[in-house]
C-alpha atoms as a PDB file:
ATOM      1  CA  UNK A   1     -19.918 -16.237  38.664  1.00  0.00           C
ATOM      2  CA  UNK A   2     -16.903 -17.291  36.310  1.00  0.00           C
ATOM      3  CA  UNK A   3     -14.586 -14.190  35.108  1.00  0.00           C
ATOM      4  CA  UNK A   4     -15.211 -12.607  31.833  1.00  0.00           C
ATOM      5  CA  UNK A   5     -13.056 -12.348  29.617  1.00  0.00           C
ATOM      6  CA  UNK A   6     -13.613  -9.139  26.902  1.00  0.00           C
ATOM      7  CA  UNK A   7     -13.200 -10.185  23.871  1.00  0.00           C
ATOM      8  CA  UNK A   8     -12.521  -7.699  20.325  1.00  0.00           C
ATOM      9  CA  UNK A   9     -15.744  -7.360  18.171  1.00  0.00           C
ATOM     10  CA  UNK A  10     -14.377  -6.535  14.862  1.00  0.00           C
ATOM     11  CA  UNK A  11     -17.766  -5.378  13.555  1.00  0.00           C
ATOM     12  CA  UNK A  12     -18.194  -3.349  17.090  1.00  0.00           C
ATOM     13  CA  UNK A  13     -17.650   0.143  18.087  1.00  0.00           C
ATOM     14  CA  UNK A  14     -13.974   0.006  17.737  1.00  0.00           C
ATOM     15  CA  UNK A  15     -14.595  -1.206  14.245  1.00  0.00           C
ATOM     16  CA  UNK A  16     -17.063   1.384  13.039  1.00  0.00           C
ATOM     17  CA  UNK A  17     -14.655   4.696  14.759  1.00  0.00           C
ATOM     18  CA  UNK A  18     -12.050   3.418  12.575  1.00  0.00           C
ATOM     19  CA  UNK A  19     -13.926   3.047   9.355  1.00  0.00           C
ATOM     20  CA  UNK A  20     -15.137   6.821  10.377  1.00  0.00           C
ATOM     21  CA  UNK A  21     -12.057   7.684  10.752  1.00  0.00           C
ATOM     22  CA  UNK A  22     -10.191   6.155   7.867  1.00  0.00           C
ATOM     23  CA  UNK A  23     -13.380   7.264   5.769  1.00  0.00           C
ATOM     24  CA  UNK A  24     -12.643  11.027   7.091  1.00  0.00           C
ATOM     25  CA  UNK A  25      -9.075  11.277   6.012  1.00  0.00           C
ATOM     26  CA  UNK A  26      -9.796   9.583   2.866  1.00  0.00           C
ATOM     27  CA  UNK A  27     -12.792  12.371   1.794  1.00  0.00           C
ATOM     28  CA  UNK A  28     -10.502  14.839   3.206  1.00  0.00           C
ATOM     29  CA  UNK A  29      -7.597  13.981   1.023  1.00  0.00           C
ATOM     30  CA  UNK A  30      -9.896  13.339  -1.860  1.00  0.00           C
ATOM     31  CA  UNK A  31     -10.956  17.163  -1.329  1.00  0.00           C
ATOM     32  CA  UNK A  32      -7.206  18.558  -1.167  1.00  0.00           C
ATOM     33  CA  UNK A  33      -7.367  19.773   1.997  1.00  0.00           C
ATOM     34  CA  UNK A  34      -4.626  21.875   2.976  1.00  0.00           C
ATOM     35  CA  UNK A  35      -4.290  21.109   6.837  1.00  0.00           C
ATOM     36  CA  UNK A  36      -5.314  17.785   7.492  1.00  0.00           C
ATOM     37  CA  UNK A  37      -5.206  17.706  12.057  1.00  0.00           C
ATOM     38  CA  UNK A  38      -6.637  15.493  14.335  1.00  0.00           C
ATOM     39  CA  UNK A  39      -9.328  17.697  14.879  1.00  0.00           C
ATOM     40  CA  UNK A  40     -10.399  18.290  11.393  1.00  0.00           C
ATOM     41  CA  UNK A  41     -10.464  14.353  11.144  1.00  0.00           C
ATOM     42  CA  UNK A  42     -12.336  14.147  14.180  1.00  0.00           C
ATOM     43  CA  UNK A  43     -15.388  16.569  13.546  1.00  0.00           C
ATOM     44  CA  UNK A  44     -15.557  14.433   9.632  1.00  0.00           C
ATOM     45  CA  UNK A  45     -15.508  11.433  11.349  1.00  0.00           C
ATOM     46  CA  UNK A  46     -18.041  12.367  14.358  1.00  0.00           C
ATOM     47  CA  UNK A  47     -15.369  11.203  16.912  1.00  0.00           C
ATOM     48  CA  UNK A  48     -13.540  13.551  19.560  1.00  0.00           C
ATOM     49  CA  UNK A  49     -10.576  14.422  18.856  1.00  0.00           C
ATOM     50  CA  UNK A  50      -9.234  12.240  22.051  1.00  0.00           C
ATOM     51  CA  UNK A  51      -9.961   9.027  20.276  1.00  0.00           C
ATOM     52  CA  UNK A  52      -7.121  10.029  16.920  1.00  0.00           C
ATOM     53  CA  UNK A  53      -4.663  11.399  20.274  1.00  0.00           C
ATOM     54  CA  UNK A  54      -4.953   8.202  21.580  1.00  0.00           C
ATOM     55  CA  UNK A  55      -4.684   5.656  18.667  1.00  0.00           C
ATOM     56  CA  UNK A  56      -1.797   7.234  17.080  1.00  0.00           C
ATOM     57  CA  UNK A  57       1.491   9.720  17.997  1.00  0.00           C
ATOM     58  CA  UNK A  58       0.632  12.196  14.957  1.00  0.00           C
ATOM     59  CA  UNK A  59      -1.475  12.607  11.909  1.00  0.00           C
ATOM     60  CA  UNK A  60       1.337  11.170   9.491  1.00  0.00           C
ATOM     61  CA  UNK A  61       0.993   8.026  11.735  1.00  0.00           C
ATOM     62  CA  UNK A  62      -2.549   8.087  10.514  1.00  0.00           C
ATOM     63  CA  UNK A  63      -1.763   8.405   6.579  1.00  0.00           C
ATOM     64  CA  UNK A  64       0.466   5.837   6.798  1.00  0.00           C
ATOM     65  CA  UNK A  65      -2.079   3.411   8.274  1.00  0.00           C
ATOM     66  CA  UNK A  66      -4.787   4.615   6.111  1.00  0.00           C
ATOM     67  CA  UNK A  67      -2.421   4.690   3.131  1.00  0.00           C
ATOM     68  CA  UNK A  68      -1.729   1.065   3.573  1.00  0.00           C
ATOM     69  CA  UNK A  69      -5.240  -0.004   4.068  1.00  0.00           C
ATOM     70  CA  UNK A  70      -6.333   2.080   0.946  1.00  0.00           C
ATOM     71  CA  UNK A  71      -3.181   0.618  -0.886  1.00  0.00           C
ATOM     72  CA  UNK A  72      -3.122  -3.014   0.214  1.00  0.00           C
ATOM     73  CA  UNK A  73      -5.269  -5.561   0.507  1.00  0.00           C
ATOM     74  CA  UNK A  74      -5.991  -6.902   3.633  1.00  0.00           C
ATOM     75  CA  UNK A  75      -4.911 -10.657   3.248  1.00  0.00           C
ATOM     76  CA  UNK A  76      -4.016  -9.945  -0.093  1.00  0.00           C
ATOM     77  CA  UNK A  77      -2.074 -13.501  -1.044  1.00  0.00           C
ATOM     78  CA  UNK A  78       0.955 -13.220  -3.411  1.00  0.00           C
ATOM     79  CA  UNK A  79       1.263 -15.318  -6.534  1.00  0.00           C
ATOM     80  CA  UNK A  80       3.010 -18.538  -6.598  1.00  0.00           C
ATOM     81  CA  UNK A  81       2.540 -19.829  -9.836  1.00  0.00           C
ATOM     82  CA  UNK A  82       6.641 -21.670  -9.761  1.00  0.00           C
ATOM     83  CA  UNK A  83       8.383 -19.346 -11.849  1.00  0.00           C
ATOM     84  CA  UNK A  84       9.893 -15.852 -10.207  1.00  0.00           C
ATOM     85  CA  UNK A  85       8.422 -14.223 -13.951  1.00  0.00           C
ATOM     86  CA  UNK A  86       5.075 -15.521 -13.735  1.00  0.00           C
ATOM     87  CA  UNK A  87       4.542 -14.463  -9.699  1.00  0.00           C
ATOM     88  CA  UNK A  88       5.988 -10.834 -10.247  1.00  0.00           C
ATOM     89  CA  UNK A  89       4.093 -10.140 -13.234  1.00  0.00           C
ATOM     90  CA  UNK A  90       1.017 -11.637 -11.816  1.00  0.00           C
ATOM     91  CA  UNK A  91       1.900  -9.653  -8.281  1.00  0.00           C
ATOM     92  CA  UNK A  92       2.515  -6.173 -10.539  1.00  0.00           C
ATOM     93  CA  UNK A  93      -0.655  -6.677 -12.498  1.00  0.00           C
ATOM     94  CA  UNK A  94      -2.879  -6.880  -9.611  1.00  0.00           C
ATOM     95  CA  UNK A  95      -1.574  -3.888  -7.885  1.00  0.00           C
ATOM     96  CA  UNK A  96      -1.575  -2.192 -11.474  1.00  0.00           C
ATOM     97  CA  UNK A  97      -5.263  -3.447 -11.787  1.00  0.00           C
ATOM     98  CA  UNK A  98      -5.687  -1.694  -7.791  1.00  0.00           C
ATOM     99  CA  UNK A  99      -4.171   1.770  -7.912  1.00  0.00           C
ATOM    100  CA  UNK A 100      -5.556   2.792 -11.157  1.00  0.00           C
ATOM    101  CA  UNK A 101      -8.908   2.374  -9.112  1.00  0.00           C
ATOM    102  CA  UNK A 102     -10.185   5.913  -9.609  1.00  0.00           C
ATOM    103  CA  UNK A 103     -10.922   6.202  -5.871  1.00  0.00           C
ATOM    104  CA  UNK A 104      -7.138   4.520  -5.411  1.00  0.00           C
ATOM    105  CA  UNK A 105      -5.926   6.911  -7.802  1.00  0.00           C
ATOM    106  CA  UNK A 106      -7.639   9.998  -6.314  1.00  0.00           C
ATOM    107  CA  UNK A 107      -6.405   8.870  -2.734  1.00  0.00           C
ATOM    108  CA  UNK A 108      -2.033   7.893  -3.801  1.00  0.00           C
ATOM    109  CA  UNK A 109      -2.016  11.550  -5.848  1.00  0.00           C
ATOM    110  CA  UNK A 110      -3.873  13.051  -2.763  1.00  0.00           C
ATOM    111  CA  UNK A 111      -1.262  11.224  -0.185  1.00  0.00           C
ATOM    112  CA  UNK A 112       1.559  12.444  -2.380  1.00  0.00           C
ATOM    113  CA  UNK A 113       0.391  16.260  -1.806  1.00  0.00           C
ATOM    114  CA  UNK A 114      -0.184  16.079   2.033  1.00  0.00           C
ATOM    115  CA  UNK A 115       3.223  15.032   2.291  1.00  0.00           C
ATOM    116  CA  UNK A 116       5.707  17.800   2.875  1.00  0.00           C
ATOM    117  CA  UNK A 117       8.578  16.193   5.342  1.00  0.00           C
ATOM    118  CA  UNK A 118      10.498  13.504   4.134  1.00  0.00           C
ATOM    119  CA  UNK A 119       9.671  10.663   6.265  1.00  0.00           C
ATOM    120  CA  UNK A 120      12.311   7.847   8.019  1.00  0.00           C
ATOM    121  CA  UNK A 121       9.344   4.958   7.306  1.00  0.00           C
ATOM    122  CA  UNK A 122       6.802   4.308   4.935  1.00  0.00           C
ATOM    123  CA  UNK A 123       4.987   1.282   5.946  1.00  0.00           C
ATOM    124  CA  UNK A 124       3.390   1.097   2.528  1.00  0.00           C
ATOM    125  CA  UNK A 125       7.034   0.661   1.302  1.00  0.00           C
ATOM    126  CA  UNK A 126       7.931  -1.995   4.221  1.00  0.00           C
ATOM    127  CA  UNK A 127       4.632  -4.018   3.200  1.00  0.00           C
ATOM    128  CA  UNK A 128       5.594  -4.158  -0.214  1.00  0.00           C
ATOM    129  CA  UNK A 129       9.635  -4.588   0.520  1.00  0.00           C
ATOM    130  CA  UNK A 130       8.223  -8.079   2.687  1.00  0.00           C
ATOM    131  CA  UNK A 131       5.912  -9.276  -0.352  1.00  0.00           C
ATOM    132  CA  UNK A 132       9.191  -9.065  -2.901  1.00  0.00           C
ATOM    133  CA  UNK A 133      11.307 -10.777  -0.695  1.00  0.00           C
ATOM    134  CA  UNK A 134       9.193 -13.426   0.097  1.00  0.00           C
ATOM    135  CA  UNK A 135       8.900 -13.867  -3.970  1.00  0.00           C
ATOM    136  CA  UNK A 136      12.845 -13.955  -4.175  1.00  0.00           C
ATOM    137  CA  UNK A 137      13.283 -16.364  -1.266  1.00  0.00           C
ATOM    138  CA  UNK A 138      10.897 -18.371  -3.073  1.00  0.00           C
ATOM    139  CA  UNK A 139      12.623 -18.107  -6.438  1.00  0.00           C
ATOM    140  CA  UNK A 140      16.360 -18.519  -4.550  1.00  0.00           C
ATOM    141  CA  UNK A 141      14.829 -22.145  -3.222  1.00  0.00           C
ATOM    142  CA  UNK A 142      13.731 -23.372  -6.736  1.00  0.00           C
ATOM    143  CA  UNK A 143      17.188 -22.149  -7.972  1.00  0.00           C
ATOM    144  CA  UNK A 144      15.751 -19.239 -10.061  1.00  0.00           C
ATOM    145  CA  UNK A 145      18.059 -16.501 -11.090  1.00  0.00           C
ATOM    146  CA  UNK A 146      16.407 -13.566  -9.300  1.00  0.00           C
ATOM    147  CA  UNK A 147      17.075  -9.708  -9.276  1.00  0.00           C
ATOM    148  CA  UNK A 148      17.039  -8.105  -5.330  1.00  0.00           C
ATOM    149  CA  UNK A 149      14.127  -6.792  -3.608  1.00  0.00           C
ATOM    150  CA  UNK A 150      15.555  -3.572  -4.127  1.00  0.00           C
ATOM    151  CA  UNK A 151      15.704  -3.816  -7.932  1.00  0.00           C
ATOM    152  CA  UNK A 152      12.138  -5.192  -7.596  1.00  0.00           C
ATOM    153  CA  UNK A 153      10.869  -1.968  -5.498  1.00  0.00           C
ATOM    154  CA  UNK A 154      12.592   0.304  -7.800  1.00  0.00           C
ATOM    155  CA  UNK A 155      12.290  -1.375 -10.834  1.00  0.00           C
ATOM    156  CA  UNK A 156       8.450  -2.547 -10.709  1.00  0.00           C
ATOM    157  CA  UNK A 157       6.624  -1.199  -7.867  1.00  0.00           C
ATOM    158  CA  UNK A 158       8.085   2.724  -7.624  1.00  0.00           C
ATOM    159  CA  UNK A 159       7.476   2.667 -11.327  1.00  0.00           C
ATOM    160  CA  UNK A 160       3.790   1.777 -11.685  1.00  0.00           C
ATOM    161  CA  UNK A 161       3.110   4.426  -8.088  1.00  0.00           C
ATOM    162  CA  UNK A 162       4.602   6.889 -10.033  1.00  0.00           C
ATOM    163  CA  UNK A 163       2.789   6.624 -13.072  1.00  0.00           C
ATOM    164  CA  UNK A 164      -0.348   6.176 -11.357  1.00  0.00           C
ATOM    165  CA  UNK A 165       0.504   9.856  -9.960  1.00  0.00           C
ATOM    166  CA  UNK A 166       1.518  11.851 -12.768  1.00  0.00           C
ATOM    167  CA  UNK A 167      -1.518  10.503 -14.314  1.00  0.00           C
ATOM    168  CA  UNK A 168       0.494   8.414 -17.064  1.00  0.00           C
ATOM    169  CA  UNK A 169      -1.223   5.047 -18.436  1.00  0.00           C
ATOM    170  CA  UNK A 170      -0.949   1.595 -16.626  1.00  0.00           C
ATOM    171  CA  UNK A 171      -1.717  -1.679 -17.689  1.00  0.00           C
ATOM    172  CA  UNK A 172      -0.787  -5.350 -17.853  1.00  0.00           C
ATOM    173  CA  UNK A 173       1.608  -4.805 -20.933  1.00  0.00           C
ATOM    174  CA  UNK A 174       3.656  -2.317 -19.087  1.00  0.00           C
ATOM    175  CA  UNK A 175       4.158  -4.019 -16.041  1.00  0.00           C
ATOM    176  CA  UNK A 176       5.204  -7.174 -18.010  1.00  0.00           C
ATOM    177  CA  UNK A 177       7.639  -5.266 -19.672  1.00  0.00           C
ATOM    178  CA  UNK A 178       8.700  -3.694 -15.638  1.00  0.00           C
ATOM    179  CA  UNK A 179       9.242  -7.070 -14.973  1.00  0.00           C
ATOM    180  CA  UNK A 180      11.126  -8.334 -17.472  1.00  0.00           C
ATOM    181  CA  UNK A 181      13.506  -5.166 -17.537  1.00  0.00           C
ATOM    182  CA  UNK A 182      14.135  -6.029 -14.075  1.00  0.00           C
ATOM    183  CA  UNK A 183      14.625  -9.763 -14.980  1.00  0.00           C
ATOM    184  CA  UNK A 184      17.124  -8.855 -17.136  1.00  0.00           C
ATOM    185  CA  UNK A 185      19.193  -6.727 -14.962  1.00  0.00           C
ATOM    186  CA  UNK A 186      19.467 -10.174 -12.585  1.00  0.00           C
ATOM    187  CA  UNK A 187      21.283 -11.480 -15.522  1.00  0.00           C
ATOM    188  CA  UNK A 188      18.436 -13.653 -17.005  1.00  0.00           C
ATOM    189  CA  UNK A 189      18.877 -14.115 -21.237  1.00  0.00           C
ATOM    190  CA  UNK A 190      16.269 -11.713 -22.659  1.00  0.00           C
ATOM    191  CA  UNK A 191      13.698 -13.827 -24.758  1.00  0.00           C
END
């Protein structure tokens, strides 16, 4: 009889324990719970608590992975329209149009409160700093004046988090404007 070899079912057991689980901490945030542990997730999410030891070193290593997932998209494909303005304003809308989801919106403000430690790594941050650069390194190779990924994370992106928030409005117009601020401090001409 030939070896087996396992193979990862997505839609499996491991799949469903981690929608538990990422469901769990999401309700629980949602709710403004004031300790969020392993073991709180764990009797939410019907799991033992083993299974949260295991997966991750601590429960901030949790809200960062369920912050992402909540936060991103998975495969979420940036713009590339040709022109560095068109792809960050396009890029900007859609995560505009995605955290002013009210269950987005109810999850970032509820993130924001759980948090009490600064932390060295915020993988929602690192996601996003890898989608601007890829825009400027696309924008560098078709000769486009572009601003740096930095001035792009705290130019566009923090700003449209923060107003998200503190519960101040967020649509297309003001992220166009985001991005052409931010345009204009890489020395493009304003129009």
């Amino acid at each position: 009889m030939p070896d087996r070899v396992p193979t990862s079912r997505p839609g499996g057991r491991s799949g469903r324990v981690r929608t538990a689980i990422y469901t769990a901490v999401g309700e629980l945030m949602g709710e403004g719970v004031d300790k969020i542990s392993f073991p709180v997730i764990a009797e939410r999410a019907g799991v033992n608590p083993t299974t949260l030891y295991r997966r991750w070193d601590d429960v901030n290593a949790l809200l960062e992975e369920v912050a992402v997932a909540a936060l991103t998209r998975d495969g979420e494909s940036l713009p590339d329209t040709g022109s560095l303005e068109r792809d960050l304003t396009e890029w900007a809308t859609l995560i505009a149009r995605d955290i002013t989801r009210p269950e987005r919106v109810r999850y970032l403000r509820a993130m924001v409160s759980a948090r009490v430690e600064i932390v060295s790594r915020c993988v929602l941050t690192e996601t996003r700093r890898e989608q601007a650069a890829e825009m400027v390194r696309r924008a560098g190779e078709r000769g486009e004046t572009a601003p740096t990924v930095a001035q792009i994370l705290d130019h566009v992106i923090a700003p449209l988090y923060y107003r998200v928030v503190f519960a101040l409005p967020v649509d297309h117009d003001h992220a166009q404007r985001l991005v052409g601020d931010v345009l204009v401090m890489a020395g493009r001409p304003q129009p």
